[in-house]
N, C-alpha and C. Protein backbone atom coordinates (compact mmCIF):
# COMPACT_ATOMS: atom_id res chain seq x y z
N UNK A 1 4.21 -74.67 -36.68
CA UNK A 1 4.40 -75.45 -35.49
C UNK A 1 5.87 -75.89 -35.45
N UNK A 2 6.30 -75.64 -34.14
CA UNK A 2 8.17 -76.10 -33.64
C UNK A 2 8.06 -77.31 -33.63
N UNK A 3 8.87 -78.11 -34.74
CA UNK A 3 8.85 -79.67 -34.23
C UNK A 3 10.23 -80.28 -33.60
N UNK A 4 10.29 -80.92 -32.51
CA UNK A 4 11.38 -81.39 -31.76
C UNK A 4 12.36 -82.55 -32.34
N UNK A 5 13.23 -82.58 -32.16
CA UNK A 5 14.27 -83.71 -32.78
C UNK A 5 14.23 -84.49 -31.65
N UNK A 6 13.63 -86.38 -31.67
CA UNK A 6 14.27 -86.79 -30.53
C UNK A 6 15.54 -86.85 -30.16
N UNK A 7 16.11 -87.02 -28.88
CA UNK A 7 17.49 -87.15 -28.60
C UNK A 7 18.14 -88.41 -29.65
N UNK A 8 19.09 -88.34 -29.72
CA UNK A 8 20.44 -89.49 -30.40
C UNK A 8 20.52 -90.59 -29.50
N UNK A 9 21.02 -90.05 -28.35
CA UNK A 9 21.60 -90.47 -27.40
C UNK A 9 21.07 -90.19 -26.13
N UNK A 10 20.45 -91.34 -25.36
CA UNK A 10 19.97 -91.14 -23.85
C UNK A 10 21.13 -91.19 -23.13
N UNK A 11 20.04 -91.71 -21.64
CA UNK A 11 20.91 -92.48 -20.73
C UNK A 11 21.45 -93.90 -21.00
N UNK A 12 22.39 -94.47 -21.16
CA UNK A 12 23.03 -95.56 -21.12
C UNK A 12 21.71 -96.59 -20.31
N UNK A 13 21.53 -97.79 -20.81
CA UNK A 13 20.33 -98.67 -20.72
C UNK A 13 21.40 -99.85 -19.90
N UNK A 14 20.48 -100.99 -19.98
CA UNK A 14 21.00 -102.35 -19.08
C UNK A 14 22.24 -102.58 -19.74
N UNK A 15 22.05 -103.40 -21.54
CA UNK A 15 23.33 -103.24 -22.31
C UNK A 15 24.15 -102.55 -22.07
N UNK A 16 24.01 -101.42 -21.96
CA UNK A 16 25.35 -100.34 -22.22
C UNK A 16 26.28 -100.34 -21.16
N UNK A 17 25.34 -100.23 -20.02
CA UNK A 17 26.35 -100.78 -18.84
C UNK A 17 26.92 -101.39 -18.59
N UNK A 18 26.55 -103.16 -19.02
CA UNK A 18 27.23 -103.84 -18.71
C UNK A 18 28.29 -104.22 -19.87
N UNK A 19 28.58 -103.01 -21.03
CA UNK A 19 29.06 -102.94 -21.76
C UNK A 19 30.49 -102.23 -20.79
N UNK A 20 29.55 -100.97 -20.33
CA UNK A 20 30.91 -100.29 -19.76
C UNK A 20 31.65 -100.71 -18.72
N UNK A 21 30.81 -101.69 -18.11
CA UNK A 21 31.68 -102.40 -16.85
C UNK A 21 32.57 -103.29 -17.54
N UNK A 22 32.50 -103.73 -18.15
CA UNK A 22 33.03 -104.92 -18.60
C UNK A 22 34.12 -104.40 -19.49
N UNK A 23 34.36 -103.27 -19.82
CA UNK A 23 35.29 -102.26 -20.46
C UNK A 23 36.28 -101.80 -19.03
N UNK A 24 35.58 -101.40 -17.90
CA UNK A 24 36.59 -100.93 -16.88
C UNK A 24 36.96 -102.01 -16.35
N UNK A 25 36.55 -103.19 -16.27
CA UNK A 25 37.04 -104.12 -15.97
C UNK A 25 38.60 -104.75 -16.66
N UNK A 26 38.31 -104.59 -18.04
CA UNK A 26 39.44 -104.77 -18.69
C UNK A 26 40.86 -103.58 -18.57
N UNK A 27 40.41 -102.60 -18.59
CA UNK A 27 41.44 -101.56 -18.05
C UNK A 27 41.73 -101.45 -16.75
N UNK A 28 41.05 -101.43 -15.50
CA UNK A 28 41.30 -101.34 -14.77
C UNK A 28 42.14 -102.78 -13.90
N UNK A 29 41.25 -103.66 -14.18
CA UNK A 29 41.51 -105.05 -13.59
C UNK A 29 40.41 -105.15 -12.57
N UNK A 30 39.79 -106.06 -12.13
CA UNK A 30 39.11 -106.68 -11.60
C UNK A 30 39.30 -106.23 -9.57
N UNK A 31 41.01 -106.30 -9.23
CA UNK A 31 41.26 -105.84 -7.83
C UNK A 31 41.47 -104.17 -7.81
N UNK A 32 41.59 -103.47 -9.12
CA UNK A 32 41.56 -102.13 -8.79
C UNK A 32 40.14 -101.15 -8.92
N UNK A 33 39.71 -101.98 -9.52
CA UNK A 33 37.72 -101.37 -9.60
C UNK A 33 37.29 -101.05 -8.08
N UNK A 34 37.73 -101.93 -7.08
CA UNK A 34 36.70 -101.26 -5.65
C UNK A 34 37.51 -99.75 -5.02
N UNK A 35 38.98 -99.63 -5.36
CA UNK A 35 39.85 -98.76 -4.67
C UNK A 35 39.06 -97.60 -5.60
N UNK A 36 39.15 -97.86 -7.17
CA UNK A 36 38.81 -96.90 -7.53
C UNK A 36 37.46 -96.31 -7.61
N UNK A 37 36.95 -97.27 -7.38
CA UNK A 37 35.29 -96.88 -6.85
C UNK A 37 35.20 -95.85 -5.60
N UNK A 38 36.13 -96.15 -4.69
CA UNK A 38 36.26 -95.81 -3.25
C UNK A 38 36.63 -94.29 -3.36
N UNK A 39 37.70 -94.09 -4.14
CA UNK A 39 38.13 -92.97 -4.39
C UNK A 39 37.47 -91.70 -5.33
N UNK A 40 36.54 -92.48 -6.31
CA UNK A 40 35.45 -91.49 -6.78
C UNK A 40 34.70 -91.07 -5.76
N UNK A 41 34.10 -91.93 -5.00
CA UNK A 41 33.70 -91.53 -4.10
C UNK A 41 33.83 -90.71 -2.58
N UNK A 42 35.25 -90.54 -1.78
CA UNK A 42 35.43 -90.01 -1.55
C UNK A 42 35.91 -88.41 -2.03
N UNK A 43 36.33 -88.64 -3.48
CA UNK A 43 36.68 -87.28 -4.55
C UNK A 43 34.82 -86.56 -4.44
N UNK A 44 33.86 -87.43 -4.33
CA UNK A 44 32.33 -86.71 -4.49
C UNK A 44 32.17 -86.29 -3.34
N UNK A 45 32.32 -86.30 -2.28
CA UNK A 45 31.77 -86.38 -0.96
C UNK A 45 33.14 -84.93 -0.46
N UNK A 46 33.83 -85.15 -0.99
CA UNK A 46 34.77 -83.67 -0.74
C UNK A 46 34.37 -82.48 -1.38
N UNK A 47 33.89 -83.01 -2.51
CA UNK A 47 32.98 -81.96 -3.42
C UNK A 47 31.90 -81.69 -2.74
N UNK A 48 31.43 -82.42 -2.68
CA UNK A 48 30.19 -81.37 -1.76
C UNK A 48 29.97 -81.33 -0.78
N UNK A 49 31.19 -81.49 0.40
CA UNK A 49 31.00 -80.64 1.26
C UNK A 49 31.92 -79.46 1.47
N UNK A 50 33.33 -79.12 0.29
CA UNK A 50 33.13 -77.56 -0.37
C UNK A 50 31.87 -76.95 -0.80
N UNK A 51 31.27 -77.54 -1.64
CA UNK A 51 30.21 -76.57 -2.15
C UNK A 51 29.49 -76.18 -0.96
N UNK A 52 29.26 -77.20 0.46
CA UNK A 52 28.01 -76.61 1.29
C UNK A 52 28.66 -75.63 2.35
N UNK A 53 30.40 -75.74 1.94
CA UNK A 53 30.73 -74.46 2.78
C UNK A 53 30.71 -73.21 2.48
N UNK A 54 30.77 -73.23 0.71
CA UNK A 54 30.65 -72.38 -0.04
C UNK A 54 29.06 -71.55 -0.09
N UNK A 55 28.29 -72.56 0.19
CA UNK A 55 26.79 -71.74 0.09
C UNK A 55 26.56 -71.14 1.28
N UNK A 56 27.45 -72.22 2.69
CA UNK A 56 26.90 -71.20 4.02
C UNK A 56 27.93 -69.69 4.21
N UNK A 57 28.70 -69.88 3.45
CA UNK A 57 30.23 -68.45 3.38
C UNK A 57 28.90 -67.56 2.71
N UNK A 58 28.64 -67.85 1.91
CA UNK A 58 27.66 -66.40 0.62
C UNK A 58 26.37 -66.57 1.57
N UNK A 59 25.40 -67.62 2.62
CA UNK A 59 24.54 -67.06 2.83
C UNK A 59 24.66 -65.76 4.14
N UNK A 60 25.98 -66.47 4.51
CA UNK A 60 26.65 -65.39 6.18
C UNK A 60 26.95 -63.85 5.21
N UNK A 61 27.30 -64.10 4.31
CA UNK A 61 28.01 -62.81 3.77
C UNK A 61 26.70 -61.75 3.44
N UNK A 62 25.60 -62.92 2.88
CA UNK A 62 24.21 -62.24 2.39
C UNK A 62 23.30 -61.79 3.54
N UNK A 63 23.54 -62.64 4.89
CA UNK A 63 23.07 -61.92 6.45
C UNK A 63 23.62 -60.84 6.81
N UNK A 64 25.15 -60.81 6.33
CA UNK A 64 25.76 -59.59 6.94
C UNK A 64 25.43 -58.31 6.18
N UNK A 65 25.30 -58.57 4.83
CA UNK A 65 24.94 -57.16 4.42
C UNK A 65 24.05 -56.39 4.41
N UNK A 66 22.70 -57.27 4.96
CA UNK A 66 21.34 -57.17 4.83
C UNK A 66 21.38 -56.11 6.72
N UNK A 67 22.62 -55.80 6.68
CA UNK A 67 22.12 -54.64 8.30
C UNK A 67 21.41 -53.46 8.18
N UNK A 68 20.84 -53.45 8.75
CA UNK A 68 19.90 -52.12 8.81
C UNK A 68 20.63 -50.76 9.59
N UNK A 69 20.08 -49.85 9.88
CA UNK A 69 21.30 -48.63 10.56
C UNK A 69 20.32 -48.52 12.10
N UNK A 70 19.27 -49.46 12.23
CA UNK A 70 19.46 -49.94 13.96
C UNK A 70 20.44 -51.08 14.66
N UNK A 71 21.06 -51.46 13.29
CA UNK A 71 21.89 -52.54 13.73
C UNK A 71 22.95 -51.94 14.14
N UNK A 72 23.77 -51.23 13.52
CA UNK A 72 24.71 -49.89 13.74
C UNK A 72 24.77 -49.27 15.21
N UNK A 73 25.57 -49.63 16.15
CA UNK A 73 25.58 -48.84 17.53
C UNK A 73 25.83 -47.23 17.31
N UNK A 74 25.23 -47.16 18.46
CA UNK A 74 25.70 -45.11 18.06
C UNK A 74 26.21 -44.83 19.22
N UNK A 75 27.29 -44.04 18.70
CA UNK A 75 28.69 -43.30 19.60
C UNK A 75 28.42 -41.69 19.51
N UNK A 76 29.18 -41.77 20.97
CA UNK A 76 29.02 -40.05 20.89
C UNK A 76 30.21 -39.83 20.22
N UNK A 77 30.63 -38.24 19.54
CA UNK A 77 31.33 -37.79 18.62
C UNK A 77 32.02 -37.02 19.82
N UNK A 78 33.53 -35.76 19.11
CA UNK A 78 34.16 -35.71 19.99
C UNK A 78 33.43 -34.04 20.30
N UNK A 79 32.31 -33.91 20.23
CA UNK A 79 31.53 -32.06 19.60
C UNK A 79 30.50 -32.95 21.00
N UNK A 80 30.34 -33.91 21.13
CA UNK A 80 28.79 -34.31 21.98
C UNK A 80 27.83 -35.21 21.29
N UNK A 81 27.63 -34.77 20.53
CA UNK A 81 26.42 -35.34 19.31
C UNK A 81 26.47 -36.69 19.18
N UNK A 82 25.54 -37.74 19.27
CA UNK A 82 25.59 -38.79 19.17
C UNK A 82 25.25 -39.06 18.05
N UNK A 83 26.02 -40.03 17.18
CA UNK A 83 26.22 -40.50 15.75
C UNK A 83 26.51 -41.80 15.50
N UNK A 84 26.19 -42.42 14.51
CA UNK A 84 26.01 -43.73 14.09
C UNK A 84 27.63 -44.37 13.65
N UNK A 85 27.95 -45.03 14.13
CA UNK A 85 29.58 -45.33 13.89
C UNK A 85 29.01 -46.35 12.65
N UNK A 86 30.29 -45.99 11.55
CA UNK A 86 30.29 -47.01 10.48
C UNK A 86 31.76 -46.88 10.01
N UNK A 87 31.70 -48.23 9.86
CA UNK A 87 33.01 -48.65 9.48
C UNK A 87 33.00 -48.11 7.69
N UNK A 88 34.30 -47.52 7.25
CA UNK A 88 34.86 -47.42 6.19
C UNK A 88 35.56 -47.95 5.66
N UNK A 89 35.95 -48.19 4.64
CA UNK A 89 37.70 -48.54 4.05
C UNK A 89 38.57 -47.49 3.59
N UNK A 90 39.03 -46.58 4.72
CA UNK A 90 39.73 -45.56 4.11
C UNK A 90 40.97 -45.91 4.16
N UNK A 91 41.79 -45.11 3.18
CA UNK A 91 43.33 -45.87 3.41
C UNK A 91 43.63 -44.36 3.93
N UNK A 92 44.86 -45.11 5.19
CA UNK A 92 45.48 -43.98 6.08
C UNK A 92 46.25 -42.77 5.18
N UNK A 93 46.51 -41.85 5.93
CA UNK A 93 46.86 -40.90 5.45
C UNK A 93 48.37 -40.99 5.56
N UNK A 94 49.08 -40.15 4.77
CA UNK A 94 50.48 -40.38 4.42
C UNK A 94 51.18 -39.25 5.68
């Protein structure tokens, strides 16, 4: 039988907090705690709303690739024949 190690170390409890406030308090000072509160917080709120531009960029990218070849318009060729135009990446010719 696997036996588990409890953790060391949790989450920080009532004590600990008001251990750590009372620590940023001393470094920071008492009038710079709300600016810098303010500013974590706007630093979070920039963060994720990159990330939610980032997930709608990869889900557009994951719509676009998902085309089928009715999605594909079809062109006539320069013979008559009507054919499915698709874009390539060819590099031009010299």
């Amino acid at each position: 039988m696997v036996q588990t190690l409890p953790l060391q170390f949790g989450l920080p409890g009532g004590p600990e907090l008001l251990i750590i406030l009372g620590l940023a308090v001393l470094l920071f000072g008492a009038n710079k705690l709300p600016a810098l509160a303010r500013s974590s917080g706007q630093a979070m709120g920039e963060f994720k709303r990159g990330r939610q531009e980032l997930e709608d960029e990869l889900k557009r990218g994951a719509e676009d690739g998902e085309q089928t070849a009715d999605d594909v318009p079809e062109v006539e060729s320069e013979t008559g024949e009507i054919e499915r135009a698709v874009e390539t990446e060819a590099e031009p010719a010299p």
